[in-house]
PDB file of N, CA and C in Angstrom:
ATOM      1  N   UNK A   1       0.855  -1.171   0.000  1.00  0.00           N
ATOM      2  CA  UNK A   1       0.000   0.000   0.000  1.00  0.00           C
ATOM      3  C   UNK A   1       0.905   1.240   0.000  1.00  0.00           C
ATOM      4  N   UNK A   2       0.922   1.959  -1.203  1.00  0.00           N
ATOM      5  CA  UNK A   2       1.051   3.314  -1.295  1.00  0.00           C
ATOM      6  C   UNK A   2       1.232   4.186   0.358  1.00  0.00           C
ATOM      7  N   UNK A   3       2.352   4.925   0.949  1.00  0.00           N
ATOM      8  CA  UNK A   3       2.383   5.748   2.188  1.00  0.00           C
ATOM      9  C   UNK A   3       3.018   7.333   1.640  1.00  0.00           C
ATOM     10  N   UNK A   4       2.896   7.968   2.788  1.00  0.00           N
ATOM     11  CA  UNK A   4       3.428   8.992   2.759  1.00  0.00           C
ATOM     12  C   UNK A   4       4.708   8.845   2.995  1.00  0.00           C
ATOM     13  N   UNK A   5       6.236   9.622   2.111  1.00  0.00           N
ATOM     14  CA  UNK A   5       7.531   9.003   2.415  1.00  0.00           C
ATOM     15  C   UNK A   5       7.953  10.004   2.722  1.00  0.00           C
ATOM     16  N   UNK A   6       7.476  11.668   2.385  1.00  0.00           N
ATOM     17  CA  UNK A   6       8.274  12.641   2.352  1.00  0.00           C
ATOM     18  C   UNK A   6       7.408  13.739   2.670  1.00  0.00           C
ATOM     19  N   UNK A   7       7.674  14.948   3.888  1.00  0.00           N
ATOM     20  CA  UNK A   7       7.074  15.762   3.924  1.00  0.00           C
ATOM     21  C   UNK A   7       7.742  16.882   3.968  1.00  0.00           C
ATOM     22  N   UNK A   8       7.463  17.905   3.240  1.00  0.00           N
ATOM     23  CA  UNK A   8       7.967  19.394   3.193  1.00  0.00           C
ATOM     24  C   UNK A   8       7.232  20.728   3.899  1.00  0.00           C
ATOM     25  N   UNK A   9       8.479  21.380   4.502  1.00  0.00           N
ATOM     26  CA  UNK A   9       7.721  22.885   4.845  1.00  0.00           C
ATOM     27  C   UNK A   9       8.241  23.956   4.538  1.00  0.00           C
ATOM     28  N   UNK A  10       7.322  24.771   4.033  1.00  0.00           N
ATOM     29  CA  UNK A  10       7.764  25.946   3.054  1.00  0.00           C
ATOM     30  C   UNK A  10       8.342  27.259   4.372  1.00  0.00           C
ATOM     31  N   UNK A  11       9.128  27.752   3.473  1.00  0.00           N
ATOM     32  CA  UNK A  11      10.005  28.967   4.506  1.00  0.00           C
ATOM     33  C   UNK A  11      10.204  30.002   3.685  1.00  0.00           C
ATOM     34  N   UNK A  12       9.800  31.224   3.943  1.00  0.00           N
ATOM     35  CA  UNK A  12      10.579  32.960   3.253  1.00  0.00           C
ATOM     36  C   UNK A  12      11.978  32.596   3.429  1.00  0.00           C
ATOM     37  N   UNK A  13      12.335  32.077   4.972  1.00  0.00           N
ATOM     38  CA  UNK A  13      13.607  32.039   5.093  1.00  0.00           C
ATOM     39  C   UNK A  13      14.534  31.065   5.675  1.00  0.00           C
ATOM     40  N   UNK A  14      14.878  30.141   4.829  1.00  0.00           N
ATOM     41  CA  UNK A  14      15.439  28.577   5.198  1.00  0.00           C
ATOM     42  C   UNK A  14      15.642  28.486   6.203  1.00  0.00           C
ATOM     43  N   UNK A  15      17.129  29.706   6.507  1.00  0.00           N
ATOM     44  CA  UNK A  15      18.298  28.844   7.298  1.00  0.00           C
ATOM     45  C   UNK A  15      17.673  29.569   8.694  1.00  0.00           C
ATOM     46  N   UNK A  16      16.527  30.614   8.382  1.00  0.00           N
ATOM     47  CA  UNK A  16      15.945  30.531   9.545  1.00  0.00           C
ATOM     48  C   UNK A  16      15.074  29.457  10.353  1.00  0.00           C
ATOM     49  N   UNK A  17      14.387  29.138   9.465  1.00  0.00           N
ATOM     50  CA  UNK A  17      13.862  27.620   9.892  1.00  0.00           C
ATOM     51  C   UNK A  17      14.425  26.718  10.410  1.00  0.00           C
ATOM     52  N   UNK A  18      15.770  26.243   9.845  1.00  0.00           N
ATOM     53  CA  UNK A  18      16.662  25.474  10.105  1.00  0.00           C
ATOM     54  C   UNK A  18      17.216  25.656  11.705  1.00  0.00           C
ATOM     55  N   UNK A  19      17.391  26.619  11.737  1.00  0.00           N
ATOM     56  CA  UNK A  19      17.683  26.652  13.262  1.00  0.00           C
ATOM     57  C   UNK A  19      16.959  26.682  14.265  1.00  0.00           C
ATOM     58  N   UNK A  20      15.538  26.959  13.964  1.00  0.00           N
ATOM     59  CA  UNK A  20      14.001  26.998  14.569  1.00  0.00           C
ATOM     60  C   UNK A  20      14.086  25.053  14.760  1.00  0.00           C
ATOM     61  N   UNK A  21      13.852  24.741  13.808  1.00  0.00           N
ATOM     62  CA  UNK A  21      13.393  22.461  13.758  1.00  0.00           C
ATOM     63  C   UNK A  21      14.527  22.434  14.993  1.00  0.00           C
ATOM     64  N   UNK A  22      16.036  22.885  14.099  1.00  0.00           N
ATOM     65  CA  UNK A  22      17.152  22.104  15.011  1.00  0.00           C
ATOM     66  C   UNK A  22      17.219  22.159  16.425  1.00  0.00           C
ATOM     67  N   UNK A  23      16.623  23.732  16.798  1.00  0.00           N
ATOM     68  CA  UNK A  23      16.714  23.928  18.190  1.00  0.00           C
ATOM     69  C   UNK A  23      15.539  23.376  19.084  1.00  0.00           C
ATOM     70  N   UNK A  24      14.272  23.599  18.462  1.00  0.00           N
ATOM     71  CA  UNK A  24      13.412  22.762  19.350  1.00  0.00           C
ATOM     72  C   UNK A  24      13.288  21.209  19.086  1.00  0.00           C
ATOM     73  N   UNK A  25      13.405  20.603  17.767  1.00  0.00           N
ATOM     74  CA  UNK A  25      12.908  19.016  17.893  1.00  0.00           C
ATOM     75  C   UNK A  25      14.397  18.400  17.680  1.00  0.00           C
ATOM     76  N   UNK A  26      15.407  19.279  17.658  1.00  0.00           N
ATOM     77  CA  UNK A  26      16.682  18.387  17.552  1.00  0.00           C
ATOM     78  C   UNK A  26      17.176  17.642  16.304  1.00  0.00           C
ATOM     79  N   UNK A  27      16.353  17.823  15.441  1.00  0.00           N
ATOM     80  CA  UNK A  27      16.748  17.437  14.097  1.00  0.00           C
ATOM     81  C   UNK A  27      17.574  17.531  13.058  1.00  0.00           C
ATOM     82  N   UNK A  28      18.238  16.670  12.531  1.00  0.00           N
ATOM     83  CA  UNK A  28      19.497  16.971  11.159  1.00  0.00           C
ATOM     84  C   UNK A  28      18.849  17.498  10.567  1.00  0.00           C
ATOM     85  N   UNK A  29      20.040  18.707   9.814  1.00  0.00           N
ATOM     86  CA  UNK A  29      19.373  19.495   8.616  1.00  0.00           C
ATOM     87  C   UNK A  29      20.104  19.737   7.799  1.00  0.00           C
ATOM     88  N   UNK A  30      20.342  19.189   7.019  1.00  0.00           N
ATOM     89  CA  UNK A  30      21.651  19.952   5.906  1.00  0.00           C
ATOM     90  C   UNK A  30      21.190  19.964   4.589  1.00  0.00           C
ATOM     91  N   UNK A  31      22.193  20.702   3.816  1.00  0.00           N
ATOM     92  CA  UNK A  31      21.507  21.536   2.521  1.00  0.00           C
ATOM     93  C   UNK A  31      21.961  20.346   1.676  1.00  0.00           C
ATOM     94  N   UNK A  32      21.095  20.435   0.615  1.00  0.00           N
ATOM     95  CA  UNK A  32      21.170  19.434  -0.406  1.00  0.00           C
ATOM     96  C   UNK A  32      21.897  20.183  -1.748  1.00  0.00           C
ATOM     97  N   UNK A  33      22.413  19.125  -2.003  1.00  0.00           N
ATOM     98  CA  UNK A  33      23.773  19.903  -3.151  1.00  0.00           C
ATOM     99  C   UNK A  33      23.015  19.474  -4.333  1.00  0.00           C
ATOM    100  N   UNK A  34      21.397  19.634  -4.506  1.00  0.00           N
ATOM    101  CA  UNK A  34      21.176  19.726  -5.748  1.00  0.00           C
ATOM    102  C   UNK A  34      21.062  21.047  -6.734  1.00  0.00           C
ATOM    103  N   UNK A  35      20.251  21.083  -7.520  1.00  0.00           N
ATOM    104  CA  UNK A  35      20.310  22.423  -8.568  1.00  0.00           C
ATOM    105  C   UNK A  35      18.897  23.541  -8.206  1.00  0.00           C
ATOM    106  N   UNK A  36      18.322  23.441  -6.883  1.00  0.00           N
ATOM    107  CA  UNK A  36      17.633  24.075  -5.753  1.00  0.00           C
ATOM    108  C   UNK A  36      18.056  23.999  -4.751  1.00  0.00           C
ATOM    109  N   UNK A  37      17.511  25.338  -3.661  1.00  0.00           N
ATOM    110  CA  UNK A  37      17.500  25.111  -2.537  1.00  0.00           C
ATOM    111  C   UNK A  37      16.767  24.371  -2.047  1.00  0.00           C
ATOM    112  N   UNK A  38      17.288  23.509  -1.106  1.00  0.00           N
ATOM    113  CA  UNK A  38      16.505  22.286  -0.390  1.00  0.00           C
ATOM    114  C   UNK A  38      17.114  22.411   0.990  1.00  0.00           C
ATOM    115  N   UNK A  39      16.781  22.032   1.595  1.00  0.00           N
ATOM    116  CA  UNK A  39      17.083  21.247   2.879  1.00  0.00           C
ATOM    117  C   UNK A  39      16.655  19.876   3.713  1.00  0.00           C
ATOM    118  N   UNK A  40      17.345  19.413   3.513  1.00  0.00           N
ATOM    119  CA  UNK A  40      16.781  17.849   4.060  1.00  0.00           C
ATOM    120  C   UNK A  40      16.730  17.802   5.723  1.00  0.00           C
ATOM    121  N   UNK A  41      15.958  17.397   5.946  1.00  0.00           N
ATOM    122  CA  UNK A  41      15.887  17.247   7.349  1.00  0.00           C
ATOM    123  C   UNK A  41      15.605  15.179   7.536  1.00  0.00           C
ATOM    124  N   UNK A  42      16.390  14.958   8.599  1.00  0.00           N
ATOM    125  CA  UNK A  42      16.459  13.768   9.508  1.00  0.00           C
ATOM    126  C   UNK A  42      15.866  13.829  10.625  1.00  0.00           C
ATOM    127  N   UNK A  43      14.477  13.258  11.208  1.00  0.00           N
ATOM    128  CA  UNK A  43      13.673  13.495  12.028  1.00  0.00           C
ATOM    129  C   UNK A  43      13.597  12.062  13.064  1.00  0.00           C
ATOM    130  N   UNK A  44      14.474  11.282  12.790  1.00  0.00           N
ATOM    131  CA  UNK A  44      14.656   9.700  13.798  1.00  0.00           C
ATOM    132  C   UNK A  44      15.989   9.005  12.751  1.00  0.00           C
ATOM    133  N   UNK A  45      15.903   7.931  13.256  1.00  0.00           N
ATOM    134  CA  UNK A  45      16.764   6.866  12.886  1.00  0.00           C
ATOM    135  C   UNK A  45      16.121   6.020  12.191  1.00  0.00           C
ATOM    136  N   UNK A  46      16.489   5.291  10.780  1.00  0.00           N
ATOM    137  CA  UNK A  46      15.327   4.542   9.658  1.00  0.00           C
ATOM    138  C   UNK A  46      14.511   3.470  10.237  1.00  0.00           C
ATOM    139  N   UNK A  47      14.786   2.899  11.906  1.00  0.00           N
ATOM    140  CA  UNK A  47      13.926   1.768  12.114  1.00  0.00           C
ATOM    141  C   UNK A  47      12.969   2.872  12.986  1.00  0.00           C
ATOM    142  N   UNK A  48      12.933   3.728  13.337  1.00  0.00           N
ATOM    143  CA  UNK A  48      12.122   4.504  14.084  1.00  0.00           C
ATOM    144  C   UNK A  48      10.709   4.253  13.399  1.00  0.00           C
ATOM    145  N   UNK A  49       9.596   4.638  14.007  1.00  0.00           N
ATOM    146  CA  UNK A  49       8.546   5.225  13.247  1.00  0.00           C
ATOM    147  C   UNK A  49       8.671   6.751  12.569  1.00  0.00           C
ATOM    148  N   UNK A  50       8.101   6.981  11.618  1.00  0.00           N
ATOM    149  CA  UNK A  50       7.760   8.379  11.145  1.00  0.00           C
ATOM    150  C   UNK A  50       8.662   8.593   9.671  1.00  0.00           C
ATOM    151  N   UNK A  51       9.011  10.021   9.234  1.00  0.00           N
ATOM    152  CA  UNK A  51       9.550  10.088   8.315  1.00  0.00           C
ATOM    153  C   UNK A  51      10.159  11.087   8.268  1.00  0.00           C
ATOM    154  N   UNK A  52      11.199  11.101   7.107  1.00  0.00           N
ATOM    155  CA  UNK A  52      11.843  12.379   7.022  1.00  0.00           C
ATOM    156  C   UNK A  52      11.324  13.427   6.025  1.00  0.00           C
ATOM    157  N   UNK A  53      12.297  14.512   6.319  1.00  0.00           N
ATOM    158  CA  UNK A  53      11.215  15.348   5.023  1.00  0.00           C
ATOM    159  C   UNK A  53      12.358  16.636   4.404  1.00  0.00           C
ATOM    160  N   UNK A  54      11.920  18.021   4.338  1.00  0.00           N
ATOM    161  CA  UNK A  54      12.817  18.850   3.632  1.00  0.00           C
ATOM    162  C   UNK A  54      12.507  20.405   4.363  1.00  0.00           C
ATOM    163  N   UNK A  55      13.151  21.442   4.307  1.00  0.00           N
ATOM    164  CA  UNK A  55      12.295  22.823   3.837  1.00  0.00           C
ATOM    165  C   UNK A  55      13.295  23.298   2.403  1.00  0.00           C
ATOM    166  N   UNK A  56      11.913  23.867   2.272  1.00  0.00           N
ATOM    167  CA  UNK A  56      12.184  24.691   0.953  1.00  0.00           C
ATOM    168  C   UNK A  56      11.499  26.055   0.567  1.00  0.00           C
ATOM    169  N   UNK A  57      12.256  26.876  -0.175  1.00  0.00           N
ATOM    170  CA  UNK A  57      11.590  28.391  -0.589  1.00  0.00           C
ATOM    171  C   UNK A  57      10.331  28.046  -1.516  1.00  0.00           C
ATOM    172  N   UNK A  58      10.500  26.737  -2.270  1.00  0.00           N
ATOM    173  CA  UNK A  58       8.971  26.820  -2.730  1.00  0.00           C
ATOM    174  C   UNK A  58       7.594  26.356  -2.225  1.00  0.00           C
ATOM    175  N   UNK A  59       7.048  25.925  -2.817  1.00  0.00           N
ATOM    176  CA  UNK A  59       5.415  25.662  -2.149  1.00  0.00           C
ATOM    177  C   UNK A  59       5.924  23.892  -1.692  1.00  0.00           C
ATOM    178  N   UNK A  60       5.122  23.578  -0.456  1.00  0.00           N
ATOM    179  CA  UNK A  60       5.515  22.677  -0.250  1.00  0.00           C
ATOM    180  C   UNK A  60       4.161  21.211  -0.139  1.00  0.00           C
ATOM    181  N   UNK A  61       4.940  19.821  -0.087  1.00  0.00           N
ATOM    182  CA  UNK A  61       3.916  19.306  -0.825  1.00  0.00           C
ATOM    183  C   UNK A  61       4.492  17.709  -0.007  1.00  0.00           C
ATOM    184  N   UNK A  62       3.265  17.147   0.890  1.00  0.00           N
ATOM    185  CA  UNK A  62       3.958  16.099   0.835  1.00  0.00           C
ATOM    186  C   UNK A  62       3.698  14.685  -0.380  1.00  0.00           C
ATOM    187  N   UNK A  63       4.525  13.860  -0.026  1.00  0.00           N
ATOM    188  CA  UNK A  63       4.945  12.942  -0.807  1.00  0.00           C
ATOM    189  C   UNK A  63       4.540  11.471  -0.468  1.00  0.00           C
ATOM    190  N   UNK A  64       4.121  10.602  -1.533  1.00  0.00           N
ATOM    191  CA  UNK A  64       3.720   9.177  -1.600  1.00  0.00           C
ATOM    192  C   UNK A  64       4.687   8.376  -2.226  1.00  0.00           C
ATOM    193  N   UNK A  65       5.194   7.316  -1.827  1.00  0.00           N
ATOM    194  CA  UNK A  65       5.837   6.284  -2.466  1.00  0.00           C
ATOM    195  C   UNK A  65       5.129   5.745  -3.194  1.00  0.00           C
ATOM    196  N   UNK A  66       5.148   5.336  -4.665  1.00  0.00           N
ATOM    197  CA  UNK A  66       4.135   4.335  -5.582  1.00  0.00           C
ATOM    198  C   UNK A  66       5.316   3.112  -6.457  1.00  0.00           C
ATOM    199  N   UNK A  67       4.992   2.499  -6.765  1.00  0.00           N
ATOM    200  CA  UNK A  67       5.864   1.523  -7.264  1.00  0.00           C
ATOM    201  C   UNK A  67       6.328   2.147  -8.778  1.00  0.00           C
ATOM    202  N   UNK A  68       4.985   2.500  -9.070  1.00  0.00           N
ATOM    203  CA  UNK A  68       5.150   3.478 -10.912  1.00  0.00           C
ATOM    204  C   UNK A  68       3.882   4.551 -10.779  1.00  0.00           C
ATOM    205  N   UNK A  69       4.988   5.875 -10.912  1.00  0.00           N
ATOM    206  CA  UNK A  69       4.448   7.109 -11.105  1.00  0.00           C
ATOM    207  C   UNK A  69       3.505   6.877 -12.206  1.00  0.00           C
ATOM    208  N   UNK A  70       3.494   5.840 -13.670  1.00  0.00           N
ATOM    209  CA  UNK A  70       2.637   5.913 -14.484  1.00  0.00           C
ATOM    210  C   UNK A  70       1.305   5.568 -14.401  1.00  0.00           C
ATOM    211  N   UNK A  71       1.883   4.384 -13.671  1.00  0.00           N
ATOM    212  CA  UNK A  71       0.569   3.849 -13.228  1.00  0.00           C
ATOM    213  C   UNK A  71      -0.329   4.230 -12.449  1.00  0.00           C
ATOM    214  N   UNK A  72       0.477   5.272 -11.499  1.00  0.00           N
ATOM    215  CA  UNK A  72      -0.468   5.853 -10.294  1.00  0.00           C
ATOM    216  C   UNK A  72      -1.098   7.463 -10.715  1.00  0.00           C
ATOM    217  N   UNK A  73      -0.188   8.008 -11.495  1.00  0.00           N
ATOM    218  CA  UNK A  73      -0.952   8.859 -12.498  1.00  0.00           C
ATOM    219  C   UNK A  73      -2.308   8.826 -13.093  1.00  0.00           C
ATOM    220  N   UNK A  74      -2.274   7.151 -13.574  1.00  0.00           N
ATOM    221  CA  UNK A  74      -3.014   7.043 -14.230  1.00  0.00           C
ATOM    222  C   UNK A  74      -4.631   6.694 -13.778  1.00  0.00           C
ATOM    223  N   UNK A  75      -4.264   6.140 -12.559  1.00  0.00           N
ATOM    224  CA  UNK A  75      -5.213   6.160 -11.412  1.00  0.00           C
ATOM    225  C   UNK A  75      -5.879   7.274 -11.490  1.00  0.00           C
ATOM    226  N   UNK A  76      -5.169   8.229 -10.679  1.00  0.00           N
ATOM    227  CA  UNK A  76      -5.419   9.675 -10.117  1.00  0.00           C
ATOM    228  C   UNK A  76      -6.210  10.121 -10.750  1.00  0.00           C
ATOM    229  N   UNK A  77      -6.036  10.161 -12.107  1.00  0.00           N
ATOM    230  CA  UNK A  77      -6.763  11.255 -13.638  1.00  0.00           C
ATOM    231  C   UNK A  77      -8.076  10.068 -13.914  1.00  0.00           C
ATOM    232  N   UNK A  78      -7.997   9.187 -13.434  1.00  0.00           N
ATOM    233  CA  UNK A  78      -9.241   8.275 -13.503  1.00  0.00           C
ATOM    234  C   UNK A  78     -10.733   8.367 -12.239  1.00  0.00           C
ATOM    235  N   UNK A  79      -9.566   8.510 -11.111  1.00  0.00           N
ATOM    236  CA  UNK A  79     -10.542   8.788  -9.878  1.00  0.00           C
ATOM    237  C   UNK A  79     -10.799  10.201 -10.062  1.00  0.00           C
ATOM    238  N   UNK A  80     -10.479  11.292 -11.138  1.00  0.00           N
ATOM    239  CA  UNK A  80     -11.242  12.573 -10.974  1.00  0.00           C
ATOM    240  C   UNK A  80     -10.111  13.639 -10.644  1.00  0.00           C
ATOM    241  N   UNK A  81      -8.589  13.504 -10.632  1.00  0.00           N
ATOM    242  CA  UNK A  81      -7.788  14.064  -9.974  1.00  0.00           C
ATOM    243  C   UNK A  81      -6.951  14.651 -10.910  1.00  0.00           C
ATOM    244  N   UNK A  82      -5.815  15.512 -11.002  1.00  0.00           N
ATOM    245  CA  UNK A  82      -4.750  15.752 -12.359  1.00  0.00           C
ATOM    246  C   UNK A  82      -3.920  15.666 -11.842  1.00  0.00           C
ATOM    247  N   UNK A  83      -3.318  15.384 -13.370  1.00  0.00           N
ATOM    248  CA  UNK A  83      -1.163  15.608 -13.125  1.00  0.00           C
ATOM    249  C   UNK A  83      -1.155  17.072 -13.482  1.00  0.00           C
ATOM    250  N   UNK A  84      -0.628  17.907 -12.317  1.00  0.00           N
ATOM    251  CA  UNK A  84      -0.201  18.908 -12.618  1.00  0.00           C
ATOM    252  C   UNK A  84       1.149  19.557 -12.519  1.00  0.00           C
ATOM    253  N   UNK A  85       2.479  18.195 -12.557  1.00  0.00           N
ATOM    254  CA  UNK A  85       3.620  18.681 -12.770  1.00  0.00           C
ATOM    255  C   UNK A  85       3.816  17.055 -13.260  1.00  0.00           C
ATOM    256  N   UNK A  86       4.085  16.638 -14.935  1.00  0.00           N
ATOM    257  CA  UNK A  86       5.109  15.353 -15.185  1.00  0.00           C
ATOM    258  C   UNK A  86       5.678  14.516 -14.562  1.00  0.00           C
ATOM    259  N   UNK A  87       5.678  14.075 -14.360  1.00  0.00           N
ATOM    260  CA  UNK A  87       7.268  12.923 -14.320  1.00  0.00           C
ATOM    261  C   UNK A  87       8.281  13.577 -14.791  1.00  0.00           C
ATOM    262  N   UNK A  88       8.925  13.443 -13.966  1.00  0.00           N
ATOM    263  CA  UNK A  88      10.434  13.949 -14.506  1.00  0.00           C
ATOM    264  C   UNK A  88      11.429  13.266 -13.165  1.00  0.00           C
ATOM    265  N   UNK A  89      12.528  12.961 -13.966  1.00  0.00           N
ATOM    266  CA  UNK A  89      13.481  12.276 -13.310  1.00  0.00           C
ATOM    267  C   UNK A  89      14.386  13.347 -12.023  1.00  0.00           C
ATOM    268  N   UNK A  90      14.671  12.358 -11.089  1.00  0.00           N
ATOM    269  CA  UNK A  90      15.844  13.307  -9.819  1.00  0.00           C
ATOM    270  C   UNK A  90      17.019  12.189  -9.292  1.00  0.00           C
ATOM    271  N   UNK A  91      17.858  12.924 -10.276  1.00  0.00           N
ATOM    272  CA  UNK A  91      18.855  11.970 -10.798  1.00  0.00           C
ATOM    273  C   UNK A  91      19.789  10.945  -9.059  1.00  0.00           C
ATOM    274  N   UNK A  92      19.640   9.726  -9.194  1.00  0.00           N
ATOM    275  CA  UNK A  92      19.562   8.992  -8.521  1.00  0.00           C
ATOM    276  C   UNK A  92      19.026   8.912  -7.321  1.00  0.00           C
ATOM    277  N   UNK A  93      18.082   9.101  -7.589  1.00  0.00           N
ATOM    278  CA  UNK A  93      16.930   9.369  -6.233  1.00  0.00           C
ATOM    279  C   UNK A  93      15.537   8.267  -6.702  1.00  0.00           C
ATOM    280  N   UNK A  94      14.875   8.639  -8.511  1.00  0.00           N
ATOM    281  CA  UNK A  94      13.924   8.011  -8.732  1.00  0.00           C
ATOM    282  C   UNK A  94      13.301   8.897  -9.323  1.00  0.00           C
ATOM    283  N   UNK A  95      11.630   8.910  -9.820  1.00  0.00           N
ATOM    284  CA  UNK A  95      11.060   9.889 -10.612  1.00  0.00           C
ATOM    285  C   UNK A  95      10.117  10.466  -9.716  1.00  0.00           C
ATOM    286  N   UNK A  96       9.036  12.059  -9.835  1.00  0.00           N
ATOM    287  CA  UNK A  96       8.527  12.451  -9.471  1.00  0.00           C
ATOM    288  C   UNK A  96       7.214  13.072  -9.878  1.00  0.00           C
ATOM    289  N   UNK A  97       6.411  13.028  -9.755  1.00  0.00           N
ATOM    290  CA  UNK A  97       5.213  13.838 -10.394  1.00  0.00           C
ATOM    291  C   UNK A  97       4.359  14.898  -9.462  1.00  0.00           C
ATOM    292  N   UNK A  98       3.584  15.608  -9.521  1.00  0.00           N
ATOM    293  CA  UNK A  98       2.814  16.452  -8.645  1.00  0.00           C
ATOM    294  C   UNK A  98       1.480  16.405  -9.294  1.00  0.00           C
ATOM    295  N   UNK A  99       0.642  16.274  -8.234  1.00  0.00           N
ATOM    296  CA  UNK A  99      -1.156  15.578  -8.650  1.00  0.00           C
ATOM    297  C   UNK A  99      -1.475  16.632  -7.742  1.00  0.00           C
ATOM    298  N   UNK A 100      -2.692  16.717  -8.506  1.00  0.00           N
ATOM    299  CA  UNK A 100      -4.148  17.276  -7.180  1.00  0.00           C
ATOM    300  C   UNK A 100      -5.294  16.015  -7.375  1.00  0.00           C
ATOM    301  N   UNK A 101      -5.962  16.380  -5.933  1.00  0.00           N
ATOM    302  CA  UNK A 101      -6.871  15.613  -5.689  1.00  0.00           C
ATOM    303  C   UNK A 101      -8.449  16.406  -6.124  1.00  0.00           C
ATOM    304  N   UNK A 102      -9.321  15.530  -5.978  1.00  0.00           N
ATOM    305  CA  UNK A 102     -10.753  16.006  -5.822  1.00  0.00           C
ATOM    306  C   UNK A 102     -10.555  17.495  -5.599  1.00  0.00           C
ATOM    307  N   UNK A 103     -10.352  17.761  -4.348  1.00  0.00           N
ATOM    308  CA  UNK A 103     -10.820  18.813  -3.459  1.00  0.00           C
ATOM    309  C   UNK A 103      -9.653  19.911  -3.727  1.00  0.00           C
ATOM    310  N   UNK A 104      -8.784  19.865  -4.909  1.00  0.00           N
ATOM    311  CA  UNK A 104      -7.783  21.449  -4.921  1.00  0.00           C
ATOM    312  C   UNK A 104      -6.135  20.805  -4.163  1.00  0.00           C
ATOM    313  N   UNK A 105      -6.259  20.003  -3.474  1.00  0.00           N
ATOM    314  CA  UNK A 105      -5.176  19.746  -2.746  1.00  0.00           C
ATOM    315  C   UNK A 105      -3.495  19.232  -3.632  1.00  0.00           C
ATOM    316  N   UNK A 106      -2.795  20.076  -3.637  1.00  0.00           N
ATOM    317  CA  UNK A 106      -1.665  19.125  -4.084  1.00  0.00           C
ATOM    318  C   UNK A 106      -0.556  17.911  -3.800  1.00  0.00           C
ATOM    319  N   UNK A 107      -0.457  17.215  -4.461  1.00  0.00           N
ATOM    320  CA  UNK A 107       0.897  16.065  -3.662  1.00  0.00           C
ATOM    321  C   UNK A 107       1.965  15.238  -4.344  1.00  0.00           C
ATOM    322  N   UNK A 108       2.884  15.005  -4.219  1.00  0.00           N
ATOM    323  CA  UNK A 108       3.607  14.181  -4.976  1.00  0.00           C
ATOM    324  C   UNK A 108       3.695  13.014  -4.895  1.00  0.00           C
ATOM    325  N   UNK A 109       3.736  12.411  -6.130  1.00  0.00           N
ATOM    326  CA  UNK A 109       4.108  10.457  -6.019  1.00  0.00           C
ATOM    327  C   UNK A 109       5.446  10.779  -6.428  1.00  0.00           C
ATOM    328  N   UNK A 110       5.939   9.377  -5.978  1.00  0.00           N
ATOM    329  CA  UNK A 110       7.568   8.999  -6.212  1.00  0.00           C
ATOM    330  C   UNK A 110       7.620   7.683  -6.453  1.00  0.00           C
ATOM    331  N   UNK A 111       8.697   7.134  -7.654  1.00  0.00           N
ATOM    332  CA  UNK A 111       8.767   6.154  -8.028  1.00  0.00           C
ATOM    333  C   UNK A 111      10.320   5.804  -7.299  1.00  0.00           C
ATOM    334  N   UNK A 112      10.505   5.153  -6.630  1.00  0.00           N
ATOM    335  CA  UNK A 112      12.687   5.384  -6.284  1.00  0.00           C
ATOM    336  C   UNK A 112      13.082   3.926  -7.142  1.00  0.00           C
ATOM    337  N   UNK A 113      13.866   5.367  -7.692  1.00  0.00           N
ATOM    338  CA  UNK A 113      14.947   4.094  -8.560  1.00  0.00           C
ATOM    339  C   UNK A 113      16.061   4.979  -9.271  1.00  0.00           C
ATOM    340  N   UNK A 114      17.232   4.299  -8.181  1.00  0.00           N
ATOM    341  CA  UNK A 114      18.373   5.042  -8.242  1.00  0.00           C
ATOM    342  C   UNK A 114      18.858   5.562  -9.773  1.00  0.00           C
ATOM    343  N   UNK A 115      18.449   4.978 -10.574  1.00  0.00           N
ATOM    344  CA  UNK A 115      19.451   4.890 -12.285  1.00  0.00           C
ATOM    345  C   UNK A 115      18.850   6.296 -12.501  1.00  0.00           C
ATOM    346  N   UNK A 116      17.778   7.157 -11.890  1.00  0.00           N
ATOM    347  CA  UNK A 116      16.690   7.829 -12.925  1.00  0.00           C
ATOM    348  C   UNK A 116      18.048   8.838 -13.199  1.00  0.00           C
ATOM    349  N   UNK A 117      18.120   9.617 -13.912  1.00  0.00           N
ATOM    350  CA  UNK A 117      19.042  10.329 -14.765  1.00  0.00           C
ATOM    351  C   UNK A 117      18.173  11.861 -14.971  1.00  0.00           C
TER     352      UNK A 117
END
């Protein structure tokens, strides 16, 4: 079953945030050396319960694991919902898309698979 893997929170100002999570919940935060600002945050240890997530300057959106973004796309636009950002690859991470639901809401599926390019 499809979960939530990834959650994001939007900030005017990152590295202010960053020191806001770190100081009250104690959490890793370091910047991601991709081609955005990101910040990844570490919120437990991988056998823990819960998940990790990010901040970022843009709109933020959490995230579903699916086995295939195509397939679950294809769902979505069937149950009444849109793709309103592609598939597009994040190079060894896996692929990504951004959907809305019924009700206006946005979210991302993720396919992980390291090769994506």
């Amino acid at each position: 079953m499809p979960r939530v893997i990834h959650f994001e929170i939007h900030a005017d100002d990152p590295e202010r945030a960053v020191k806001f999570y770190q100081k009250v919940f104690g959490w890793e935060i370091q910047k991601w050396g991709g081609p955005v600002d990101y910040w990844l945050i570490k919120t437990g240890e991988p056998k823990e319960p819960g998940i990790d997530g990010a901040i970022t300057r843009e709109e933020a959106y959490n995230t579903i694991g699916v086995p295939s973004v195509d397939e679950f796309a294809r769902k979505i636009v069937e149950a009444g919902g849109k793709v309103v950002r592609e598939k597009a690859p994040i190079p060894g991470v896996g692929y990504l898309a951004y959907c809305m639901d019924t009700e206006g809401n946005v979210f991302g599926i993720m396919q992980e698979d390291p090769s994506a390019k």
